[in-house]
Protein backbone atom coordinates (compact mmCIF):
# COMPACT_ATOMS: atom_id res chain seq x y z
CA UNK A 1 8.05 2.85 41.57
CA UNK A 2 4.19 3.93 42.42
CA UNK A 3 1.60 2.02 40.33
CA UNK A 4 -0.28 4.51 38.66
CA UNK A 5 -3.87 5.56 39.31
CA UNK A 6 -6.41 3.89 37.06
CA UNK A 7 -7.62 6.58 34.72
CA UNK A 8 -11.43 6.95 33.96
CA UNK A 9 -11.93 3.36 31.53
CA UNK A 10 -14.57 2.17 29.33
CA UNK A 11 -15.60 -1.47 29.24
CA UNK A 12 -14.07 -2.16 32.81
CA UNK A 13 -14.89 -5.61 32.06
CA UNK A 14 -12.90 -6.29 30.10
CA UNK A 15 -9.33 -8.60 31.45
CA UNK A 16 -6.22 -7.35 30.16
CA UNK A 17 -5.80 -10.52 27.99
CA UNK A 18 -8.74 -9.59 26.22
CA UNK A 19 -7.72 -5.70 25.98
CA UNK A 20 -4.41 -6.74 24.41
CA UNK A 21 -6.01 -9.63 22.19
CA UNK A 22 -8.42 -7.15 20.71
CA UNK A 23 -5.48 -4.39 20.34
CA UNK A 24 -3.59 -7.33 18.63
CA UNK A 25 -6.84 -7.88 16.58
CA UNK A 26 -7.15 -4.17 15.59
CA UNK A 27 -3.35 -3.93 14.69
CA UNK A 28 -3.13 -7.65 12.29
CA UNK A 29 -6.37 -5.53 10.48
CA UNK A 30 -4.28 -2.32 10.04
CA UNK A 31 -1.80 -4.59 8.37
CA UNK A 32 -3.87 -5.90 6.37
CA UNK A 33 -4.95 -2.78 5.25
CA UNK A 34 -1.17 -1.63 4.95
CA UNK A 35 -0.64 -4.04 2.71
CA UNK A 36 -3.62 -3.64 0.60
CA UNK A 37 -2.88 0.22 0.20
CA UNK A 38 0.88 -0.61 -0.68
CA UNK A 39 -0.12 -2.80 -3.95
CA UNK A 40 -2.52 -0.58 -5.28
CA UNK A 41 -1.07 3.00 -4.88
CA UNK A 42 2.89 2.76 -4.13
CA UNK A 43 5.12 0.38 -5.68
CA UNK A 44 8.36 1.55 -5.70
CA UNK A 45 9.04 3.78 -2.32
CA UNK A 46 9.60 1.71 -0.01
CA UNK A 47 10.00 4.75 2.66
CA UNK A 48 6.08 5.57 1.58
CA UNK A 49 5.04 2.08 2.22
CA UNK A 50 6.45 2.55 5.59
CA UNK A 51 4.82 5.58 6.29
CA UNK A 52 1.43 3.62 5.41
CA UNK A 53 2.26 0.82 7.65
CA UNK A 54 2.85 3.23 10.54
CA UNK A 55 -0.43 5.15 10.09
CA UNK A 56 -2.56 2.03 9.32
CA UNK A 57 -0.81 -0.79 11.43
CA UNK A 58 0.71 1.40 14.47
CA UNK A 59 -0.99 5.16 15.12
CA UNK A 60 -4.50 4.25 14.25
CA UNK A 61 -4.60 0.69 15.97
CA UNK A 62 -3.18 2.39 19.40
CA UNK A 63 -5.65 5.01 19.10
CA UNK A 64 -8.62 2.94 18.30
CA UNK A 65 -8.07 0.59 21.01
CA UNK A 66 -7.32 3.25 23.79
CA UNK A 67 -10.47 5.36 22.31
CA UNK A 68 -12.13 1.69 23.23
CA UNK A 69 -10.83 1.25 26.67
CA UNK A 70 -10.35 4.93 28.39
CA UNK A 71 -12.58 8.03 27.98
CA UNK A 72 -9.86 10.05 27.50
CA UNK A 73 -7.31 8.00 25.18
CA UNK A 74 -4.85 10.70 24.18
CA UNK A 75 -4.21 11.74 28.17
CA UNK A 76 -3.98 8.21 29.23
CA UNK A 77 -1.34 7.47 26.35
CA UNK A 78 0.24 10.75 27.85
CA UNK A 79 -0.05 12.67 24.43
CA UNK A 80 -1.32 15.69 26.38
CA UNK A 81 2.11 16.37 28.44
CA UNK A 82 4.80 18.17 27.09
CA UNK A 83 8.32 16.96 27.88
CA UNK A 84 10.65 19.15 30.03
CA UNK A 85 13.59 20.86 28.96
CA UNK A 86 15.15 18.65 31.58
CA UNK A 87 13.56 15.44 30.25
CA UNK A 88 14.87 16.39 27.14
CA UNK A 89 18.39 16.45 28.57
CA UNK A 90 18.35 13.18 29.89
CA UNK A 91 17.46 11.73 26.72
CA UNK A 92 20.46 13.33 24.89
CA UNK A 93 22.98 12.30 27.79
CA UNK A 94 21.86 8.93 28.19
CA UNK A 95 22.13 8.22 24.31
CA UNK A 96 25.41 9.40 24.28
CA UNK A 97 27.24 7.75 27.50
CA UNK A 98 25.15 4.76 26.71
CA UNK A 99 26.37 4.45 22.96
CA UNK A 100 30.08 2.45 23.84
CA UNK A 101 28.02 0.13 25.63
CA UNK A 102 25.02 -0.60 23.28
CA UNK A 103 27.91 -1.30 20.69
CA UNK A 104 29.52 -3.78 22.87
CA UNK A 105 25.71 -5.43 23.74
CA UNK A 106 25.20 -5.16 19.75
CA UNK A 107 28.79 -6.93 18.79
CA UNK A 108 28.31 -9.67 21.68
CA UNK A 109 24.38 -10.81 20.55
CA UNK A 110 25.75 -10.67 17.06
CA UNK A 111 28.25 -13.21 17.42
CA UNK A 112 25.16 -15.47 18.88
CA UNK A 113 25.10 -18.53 17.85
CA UNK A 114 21.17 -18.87 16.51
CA UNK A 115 19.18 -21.23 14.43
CA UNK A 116 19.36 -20.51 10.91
CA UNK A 117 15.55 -18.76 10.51
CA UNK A 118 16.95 -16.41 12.51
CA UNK A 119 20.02 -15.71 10.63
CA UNK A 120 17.71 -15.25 7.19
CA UNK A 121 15.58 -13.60 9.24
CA UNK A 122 17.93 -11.17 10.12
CA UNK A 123 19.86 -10.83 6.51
CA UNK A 124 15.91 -10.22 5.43
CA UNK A 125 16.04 -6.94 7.71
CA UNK A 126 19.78 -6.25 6.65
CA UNK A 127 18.92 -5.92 2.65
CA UNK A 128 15.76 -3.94 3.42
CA UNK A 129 17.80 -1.57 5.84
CA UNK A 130 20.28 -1.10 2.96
CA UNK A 131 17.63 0.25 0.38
CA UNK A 132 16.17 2.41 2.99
CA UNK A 133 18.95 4.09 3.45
CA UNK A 134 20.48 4.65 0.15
CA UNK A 135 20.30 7.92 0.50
CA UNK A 136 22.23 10.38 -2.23
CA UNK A 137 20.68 13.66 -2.06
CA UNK A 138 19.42 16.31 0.75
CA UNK A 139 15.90 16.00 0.06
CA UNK A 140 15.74 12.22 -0.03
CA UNK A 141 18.14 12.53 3.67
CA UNK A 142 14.70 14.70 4.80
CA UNK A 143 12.50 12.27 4.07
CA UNK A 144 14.37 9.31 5.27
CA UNK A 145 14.66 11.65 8.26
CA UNK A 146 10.74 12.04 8.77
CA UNK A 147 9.84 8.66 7.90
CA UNK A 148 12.36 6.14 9.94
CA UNK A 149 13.37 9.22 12.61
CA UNK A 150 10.07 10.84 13.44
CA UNK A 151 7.43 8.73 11.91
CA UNK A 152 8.82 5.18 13.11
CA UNK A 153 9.36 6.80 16.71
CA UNK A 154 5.78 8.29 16.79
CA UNK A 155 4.12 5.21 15.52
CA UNK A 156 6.03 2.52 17.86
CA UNK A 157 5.44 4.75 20.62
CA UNK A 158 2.08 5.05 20.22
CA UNK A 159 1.64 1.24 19.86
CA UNK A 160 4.21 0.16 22.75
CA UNK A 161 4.70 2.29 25.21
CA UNK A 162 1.48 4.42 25.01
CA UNK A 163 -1.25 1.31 24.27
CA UNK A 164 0.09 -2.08 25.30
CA UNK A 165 2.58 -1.10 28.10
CA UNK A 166 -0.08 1.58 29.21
CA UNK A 167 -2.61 -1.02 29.11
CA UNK A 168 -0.50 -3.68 30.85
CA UNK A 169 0.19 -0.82 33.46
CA UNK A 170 -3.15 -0.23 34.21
CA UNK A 171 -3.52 -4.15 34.91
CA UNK A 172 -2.47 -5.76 38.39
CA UNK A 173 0.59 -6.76 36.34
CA UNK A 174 2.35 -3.18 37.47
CA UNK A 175 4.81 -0.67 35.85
CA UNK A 176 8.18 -2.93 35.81
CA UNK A 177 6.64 -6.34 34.45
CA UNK A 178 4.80 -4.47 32.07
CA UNK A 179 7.99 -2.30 30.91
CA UNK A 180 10.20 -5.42 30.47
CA UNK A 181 7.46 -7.45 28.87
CA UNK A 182 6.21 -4.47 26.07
CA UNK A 183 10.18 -3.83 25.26
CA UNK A 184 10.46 -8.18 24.64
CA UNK A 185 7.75 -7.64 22.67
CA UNK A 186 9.08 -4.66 20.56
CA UNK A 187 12.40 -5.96 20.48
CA UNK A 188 10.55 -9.74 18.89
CA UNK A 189 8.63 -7.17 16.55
CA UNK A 190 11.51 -6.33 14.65
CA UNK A 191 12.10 -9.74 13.53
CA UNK A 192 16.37 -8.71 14.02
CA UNK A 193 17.50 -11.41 16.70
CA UNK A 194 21.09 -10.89 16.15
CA UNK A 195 20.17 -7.36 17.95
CA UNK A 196 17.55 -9.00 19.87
CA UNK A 197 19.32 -7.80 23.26
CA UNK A 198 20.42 -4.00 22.54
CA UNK A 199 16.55 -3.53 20.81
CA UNK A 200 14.75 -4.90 24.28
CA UNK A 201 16.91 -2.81 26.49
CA UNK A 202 16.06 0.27 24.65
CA UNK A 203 12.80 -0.44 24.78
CA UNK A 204 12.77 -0.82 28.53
CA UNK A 205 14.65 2.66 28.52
CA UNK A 206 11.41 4.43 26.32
CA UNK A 207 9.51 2.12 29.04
CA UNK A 208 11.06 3.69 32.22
CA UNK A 209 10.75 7.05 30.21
CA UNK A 210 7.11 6.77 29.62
CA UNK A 211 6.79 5.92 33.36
CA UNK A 212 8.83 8.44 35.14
CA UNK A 213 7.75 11.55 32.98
CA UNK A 214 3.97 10.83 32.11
CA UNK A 215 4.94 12.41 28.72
CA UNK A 216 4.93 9.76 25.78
CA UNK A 217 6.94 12.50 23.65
CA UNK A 218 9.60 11.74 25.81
CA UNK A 219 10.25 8.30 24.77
CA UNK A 220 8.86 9.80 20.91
CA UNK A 221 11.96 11.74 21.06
CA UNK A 222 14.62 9.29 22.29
CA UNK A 223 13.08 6.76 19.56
CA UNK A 224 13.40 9.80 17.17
CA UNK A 225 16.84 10.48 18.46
CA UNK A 226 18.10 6.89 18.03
CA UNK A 227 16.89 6.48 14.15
CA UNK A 228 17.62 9.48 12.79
CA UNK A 229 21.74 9.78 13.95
CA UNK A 230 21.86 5.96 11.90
CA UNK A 231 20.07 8.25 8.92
CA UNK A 232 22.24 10.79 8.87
CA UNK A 233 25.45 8.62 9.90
CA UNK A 234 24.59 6.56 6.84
CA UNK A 235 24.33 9.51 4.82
CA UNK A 236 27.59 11.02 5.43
CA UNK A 237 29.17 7.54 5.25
CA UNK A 238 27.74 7.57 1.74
CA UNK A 239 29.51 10.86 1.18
CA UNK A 240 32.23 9.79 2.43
CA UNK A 241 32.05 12.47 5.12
CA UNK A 242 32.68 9.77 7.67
CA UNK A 243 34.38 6.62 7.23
CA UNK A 244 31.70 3.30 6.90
CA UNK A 245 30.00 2.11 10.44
CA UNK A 246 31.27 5.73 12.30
CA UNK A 247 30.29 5.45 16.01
CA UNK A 248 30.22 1.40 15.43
CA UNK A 249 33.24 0.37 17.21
CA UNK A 250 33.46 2.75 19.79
CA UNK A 251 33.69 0.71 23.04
CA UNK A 252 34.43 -2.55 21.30
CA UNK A 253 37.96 -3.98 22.81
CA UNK A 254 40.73 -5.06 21.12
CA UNK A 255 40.77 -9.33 20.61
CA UNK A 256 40.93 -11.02 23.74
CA UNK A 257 41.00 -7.46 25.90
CA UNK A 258 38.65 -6.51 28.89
CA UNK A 259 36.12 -4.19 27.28
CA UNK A 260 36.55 -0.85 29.91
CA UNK A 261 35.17 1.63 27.65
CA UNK A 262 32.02 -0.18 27.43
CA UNK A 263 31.71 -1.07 30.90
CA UNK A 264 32.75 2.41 32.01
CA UNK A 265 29.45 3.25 29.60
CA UNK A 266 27.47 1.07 31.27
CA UNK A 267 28.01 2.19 34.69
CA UNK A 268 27.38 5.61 33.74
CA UNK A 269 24.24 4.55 32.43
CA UNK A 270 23.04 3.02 35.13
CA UNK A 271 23.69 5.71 37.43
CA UNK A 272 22.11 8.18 34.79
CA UNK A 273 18.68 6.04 35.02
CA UNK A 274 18.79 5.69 38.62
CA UNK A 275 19.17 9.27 38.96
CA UNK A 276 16.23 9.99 36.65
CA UNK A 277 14.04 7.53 38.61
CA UNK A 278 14.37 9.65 41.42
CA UNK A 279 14.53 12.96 39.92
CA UNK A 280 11.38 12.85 38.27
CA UNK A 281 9.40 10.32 40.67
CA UNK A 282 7.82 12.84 42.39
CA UNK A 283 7.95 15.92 39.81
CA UNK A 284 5.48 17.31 37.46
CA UNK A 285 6.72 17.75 34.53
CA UNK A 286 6.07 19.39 31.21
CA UNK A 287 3.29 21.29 30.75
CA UNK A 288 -0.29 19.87 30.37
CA UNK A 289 -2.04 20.01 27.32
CA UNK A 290 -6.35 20.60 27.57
CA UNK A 291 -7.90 17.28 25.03
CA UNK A 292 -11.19 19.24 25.57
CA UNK A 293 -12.05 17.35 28.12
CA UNK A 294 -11.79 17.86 32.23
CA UNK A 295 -8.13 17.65 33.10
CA UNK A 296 -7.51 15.84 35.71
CA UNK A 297 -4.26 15.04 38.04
CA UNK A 298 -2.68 12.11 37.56
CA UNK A 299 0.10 9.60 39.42
C-alpha cells in the first residue's frame, strides 16, 4: 500500500501526538457542549440527543481540527470524491458474504470471559440500544433510520476515518498502523467489549475503504449500510415480520460442530478485500468535487 502524499498543512509543526491531543481536546469540549444542550432543550428523545452529540462531539470536532491542520480540510478528509458505482458494489457484497462470519466473531467475543465493568458496561449499551430501537410506527422507523443509519455513519466517519486515521496517515506512522490503531480506537469508543472484536474489524474495513478509494463516503455508506439493516431488522422483528435476532445465527454451528459456514464467509471475505486492494490501488475513482479551492491530484 503507497503512503499517501502529504497534502498542503497548516501548523507543520505541529507532532502528530499533539495534532491528535488537541483533536481529543476539541472533541471532550463538543461533549461537553452535547451534554449541556441535551439538559436544557431535549429531555425525552433520546434519538435527538444523539443527533446533538454527533453534530457537537463528532462532525464539528473533525472539521475544526482538520480546518486547523490542512488548508483544504474537506479534500484531505476526502469529502470532495464521490464514490463509484463500483465502490458502491463492494460495499454491498462484502457486507453480505461477510455477515456468517461477523456472527460467528460476535457469538465467540461474547462468550469472553471479562471483568465485571465490562459486563455492566456492556448491559449499559444493551438497555440504551433497546429504547433506541423501540420502534412502532413508519415515521419513528425514518428517523431511527436518519439518526443511527446516516447520521451515526457520517459523524464517526468524519471523526475516525476522515480526522484521526487521516491525521495518523499523514504521520510517519503510515496507512496500515494507522488503520488498525483508529478502528481499536473506535471499536474502545463504543464502550461494548463483549463485541469488542467484530466492532475493530469493521472499523479496519471503513479504514482500508477510506484508503483504497480516497472517498470518505465510501466508508459513510458501509457505516450507513451496517446500522440501518439492525434498524429495520429490529423493526420488522417488532412486527413480527421476522422472527427475533433474524440474520443472528446465520453461520453459527451447531454445539460442538466445526463452524464451515462462517469460515467459508471468511475466506470469501478475504479474497473480496484483497481483490479491492488491488482493484482500486491504482484507479481514480469517483468523481471530484471543486471545495472552491485549486484541485489538486492526489495519491
Amino acid at each position: 500500500m503507497k503512503k499517501t502524499s502529504k497534502p498542503m498543512e497548516r501548523g507543520t509543526q505541529l507532532k502528530l501526538g499533539t495534532r491528535l491531543l488537541l483533536l481529543l481536546c476539541i472533541m471532550g469540549f463538543g461533549l461537553m457542549v452535547a451534554s449541556v444542550a441535551t439538559k436544557l432543550l431535549i429531555k425525552q428523545s433520546m434519538l435527538a440527543m444523539l443527533t446533538i452529540q454527533d453534530i457537537f462531539a463528532f462532525i464539528l470536532p473533525a472539521v475544526v481540527a482538520m480546518a486547523l491542520f490542512y488548508l483544504r480540510p474537506f479534500h484531505v478528509m476526502g469529502l470532495t470524491r464521490m464514490p463509484s458505482l463500483k465502490a458502491l458494489a463492494v460495499v454491498v457484497v462484502f457486507y453480505l458474504v461477510s455477515l456468517p462470519a461477523m456472527n460467528w466473531l460476535v457469538d465467540f467475543n461474547g462468550s469472553m470471559v471479562l471483568p465485571s465493568w465490562m459486563r455492566q458496561a456492556e448491559d449499559m449499551a444493551a438497555d440504551a440500544t433497546k429504547q433506541i430501537l423501540d420502534i412502532n410506527t413508519i415515521p419513528q422507523l425514518l428517523f431511527c433510520l436518519f439518526v443511527v443509519g446516516l447520521m451515526a455513519g457520517l459523524s464517526e466517519e468524519m471523526l475516525f476515518r476522515g480526522a484521526m486515521q487521516r491525521t495518523m496517515q499523514d504521520s510517519r506512522l503510515g496507512a496500515h498502523t494507522a488503520i488498525w490503531v483508529t478502528a481499536i480506537v473506535f471499536s474502545a469508543f463504543h464502550m461494548q467489549f463483549f463485541g469488542f472484536l467484530p466492532r475493530m474489524l469493521l472499523g479496519a474495513w471503513l479504514g482500508y475503504l477510506f484508503v483504497w478509494t480516497r472517498s470518505l463516503w465510501v466508508p459513510i455508506i458501509a457505516h450507513t449500510l451496517n446500522n440501518s439493516t439492525v434498524v429495520v431488522m429490529s423493526y420488522l422483528a417488532g412486527k413480527g415480520v421476522v422472527p427475533e435476532g433474524f440474520g443472528d445465527n446465520l453461520g453459527l454451528p451447531a454445539d460442538g460442530a466445526f463452524p464451515w459456514m462462517a469460515t467459508a464467509s471468511l475466506v470469501l471475505s478475504i479474497a473480496i478485500a484483497l481483490w479491492a486492494a488491488r482493484s482500486f490501488r491504482n484507479e481514480k475513482h469517483g468523481v471530484e468535487v471543486s471545495d472552491g479551492t485549486h484541485t489538486e491530484a492526489t495519491a
